[in-house]
C-alpha atoms as a PDB file:
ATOM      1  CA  UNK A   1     -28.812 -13.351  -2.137  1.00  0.00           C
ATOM      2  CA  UNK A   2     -27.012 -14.488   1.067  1.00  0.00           C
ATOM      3  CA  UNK A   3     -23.224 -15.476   0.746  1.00  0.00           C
ATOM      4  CA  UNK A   4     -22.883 -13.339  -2.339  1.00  0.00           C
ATOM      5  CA  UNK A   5     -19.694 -11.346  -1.938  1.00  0.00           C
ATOM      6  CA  UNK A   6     -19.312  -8.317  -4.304  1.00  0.00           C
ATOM      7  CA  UNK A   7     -15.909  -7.568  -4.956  1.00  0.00           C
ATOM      8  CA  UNK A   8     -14.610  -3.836  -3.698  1.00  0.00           C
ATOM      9  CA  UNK A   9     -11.871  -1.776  -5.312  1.00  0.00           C
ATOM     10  CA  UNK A  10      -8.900  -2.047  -2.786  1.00  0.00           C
ATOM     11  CA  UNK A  11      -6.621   0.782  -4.414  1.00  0.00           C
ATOM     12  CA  UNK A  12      -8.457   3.910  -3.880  1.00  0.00           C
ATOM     13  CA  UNK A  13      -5.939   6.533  -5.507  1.00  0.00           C
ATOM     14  CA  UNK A  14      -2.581   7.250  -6.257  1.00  0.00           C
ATOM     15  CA  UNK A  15      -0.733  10.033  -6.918  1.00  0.00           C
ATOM     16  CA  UNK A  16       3.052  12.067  -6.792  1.00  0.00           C
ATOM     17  CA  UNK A  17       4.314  13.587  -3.296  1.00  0.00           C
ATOM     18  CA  UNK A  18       5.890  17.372  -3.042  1.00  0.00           C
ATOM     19  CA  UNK A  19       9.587  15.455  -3.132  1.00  0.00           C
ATOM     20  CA  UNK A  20       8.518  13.699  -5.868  1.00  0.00           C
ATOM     21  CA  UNK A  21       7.820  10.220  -4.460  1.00  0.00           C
ATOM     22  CA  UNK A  22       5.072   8.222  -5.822  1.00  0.00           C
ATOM     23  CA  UNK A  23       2.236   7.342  -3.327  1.00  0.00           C
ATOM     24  CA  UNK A  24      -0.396   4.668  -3.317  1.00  0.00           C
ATOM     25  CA  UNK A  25      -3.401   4.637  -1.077  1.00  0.00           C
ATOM     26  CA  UNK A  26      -5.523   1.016   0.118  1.00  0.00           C
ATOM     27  CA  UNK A  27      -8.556  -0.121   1.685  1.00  0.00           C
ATOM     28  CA  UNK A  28      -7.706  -2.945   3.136  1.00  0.00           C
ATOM     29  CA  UNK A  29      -9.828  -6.038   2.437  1.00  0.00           C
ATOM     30  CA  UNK A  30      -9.756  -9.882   3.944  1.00  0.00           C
ATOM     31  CA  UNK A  31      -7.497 -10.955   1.357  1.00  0.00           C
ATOM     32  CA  UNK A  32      -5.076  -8.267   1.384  1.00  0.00           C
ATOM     33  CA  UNK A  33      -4.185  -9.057   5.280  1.00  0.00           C
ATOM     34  CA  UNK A  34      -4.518 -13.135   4.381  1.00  0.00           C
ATOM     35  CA  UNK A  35      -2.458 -13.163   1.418  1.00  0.00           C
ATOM     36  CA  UNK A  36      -0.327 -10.156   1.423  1.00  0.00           C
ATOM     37  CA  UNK A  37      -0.609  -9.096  -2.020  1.00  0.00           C
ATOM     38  CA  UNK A  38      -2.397  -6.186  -3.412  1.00  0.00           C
ATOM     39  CA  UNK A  39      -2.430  -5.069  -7.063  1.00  0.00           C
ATOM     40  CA  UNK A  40      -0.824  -1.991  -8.654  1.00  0.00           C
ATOM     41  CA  UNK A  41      -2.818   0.511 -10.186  1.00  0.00           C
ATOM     42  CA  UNK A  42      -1.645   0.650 -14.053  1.00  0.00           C
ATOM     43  CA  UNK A  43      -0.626   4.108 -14.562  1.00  0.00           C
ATOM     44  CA  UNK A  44       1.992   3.195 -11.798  1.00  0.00           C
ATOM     45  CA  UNK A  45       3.481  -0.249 -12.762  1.00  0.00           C
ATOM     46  CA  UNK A  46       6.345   0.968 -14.692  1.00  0.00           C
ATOM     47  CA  UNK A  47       7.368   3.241 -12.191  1.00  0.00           C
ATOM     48  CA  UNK A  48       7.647   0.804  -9.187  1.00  0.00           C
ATOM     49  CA  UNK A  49       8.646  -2.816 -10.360  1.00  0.00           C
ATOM     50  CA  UNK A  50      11.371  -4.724  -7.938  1.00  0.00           C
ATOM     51  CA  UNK A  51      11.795  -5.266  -4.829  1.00  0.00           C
ATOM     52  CA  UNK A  52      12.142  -2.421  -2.114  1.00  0.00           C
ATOM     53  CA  UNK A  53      13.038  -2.275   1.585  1.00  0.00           C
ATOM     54  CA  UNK A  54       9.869  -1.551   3.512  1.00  0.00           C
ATOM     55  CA  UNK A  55       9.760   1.108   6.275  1.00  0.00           C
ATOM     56  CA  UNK A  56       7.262   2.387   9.115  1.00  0.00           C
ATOM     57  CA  UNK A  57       6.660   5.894   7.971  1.00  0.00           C
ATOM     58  CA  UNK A  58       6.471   7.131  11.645  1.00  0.00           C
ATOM     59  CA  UNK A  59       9.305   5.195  13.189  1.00  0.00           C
ATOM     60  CA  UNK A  60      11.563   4.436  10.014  1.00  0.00           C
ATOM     61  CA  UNK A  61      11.407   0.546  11.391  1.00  0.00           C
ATOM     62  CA  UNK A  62      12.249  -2.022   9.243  1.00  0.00           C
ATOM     63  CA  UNK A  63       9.066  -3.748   7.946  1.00  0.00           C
ATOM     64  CA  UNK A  64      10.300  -6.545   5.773  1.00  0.00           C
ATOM     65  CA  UNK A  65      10.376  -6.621   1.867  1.00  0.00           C
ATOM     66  CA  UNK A  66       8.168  -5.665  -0.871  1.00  0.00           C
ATOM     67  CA  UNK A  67       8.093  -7.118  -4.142  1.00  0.00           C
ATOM     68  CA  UNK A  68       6.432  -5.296  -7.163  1.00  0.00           C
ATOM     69  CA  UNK A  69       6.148  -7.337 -10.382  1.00  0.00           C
ATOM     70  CA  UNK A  70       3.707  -6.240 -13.209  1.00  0.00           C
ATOM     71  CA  UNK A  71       0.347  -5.664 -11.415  1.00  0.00           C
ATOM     72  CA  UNK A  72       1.082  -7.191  -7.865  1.00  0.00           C
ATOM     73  CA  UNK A  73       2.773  -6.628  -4.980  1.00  0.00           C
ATOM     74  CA  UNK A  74       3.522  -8.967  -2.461  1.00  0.00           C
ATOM     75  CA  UNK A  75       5.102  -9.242   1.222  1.00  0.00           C
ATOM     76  CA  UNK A  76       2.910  -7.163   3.206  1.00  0.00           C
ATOM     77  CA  UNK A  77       1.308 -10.015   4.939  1.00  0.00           C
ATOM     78  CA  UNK A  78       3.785 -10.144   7.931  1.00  0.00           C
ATOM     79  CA  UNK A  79       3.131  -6.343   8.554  1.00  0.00           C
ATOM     80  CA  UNK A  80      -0.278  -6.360   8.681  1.00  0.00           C
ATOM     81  CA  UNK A  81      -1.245  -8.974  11.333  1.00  0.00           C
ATOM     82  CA  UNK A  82       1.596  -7.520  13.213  1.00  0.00           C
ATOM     83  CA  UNK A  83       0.309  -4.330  13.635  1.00  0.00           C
ATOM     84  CA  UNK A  84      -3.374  -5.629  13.544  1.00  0.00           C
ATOM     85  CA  UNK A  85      -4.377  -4.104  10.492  1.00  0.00           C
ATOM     86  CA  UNK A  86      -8.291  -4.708   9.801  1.00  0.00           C
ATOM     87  CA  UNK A  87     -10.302  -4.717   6.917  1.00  0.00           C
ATOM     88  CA  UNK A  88     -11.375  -1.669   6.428  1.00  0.00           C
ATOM     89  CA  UNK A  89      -8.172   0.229   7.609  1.00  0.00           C
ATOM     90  CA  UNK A  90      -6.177   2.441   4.888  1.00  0.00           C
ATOM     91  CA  UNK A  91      -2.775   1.526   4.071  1.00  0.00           C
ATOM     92  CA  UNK A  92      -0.645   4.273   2.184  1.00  0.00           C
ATOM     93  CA  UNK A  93       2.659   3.126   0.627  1.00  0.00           C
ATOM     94  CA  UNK A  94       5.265   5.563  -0.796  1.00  0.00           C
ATOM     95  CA  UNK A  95       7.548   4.873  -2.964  1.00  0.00           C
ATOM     96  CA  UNK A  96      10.777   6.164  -3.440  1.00  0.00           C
ATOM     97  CA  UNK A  97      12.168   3.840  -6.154  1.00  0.00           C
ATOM     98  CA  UNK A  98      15.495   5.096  -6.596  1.00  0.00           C
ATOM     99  CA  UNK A  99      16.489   4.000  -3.349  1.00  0.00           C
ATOM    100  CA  UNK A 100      14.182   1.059  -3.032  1.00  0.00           C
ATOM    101  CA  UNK A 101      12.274   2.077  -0.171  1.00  0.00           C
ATOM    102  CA  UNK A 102       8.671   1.987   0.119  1.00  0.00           C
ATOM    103  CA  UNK A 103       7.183   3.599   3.346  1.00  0.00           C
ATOM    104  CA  UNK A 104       3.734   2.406   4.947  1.00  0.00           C
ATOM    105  CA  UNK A 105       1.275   4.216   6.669  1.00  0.00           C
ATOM    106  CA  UNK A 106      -1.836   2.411   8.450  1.00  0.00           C
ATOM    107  CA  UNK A 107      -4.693   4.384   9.543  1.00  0.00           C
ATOM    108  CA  UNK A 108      -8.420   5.971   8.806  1.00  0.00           C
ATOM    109  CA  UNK A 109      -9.921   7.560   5.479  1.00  0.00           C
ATOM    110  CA  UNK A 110      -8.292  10.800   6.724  1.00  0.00           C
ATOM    111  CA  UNK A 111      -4.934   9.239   5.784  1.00  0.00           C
ATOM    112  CA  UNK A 112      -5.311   9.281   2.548  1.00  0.00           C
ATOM    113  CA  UNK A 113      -7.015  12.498   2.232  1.00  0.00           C
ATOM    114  CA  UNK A 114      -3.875  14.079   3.837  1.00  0.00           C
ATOM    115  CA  UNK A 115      -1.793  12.373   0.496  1.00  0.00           C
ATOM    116  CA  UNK A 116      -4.468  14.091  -1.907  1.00  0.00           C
ATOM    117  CA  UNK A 117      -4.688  17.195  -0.117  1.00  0.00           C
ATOM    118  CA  UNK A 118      -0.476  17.212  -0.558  1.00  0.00           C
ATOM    119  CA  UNK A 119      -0.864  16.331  -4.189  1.00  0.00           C
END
């Protein structure tokens, strides 16, 4: 069946850092980079509603805002065609909600292997 599009599961697991931050770990599809929204895996969504400063993890740049309500996020749009995110690419996002910051990381499967393996 040509044109058929089967829909893939964009969060791919989640999970509590060593300081006690709560990660999040993407494939990113089409839409994600289009739209700038992903959803928020439930055991998660109480822990992470509002709005939080985004940061670069490796250069602590600003990165614009994040907004988590219920079981979306939005505002990553900007970031990701800036920084030429693909489909495909992982996106890792940890949040530290008591100081509203969220932190992203961009990069292979191996990226969020290293969050498990910390786990």
């Amino acid at each position: 069946m040509a044109g058929v599009r089967r829909p893939r599961k964009v969060a791919q697991d989640h999970g509590w850092t060593a300081e006690g931050d709560i990660w999040i770990g993407y494939r990113i599809s089409q839409g994600a980079i289009e739209s700038g929204v992903i959803g928020v895996p439930a055991a998660k969504r109480a822990l992470i509603q509002g709005r939080y400063k985004l940061k670069e993890s490796q250069s602590d740049a600003d990165a614009g805002t994040l907004t988590v309500k219920e079981a979306s996020a939005w505002g990553l749009g900007p970031y990701l065609r800036r920084n030429g995110v693909e489909q495909g690419d992982f996106l890792v996002i940890v949040f530290q909600p008591a100081k509203k910051i969220a932190r992203l990381a961009v990069g292979r499967d191996a990226l969020i292997e290293c969050y498990q393996d910390a786990s």
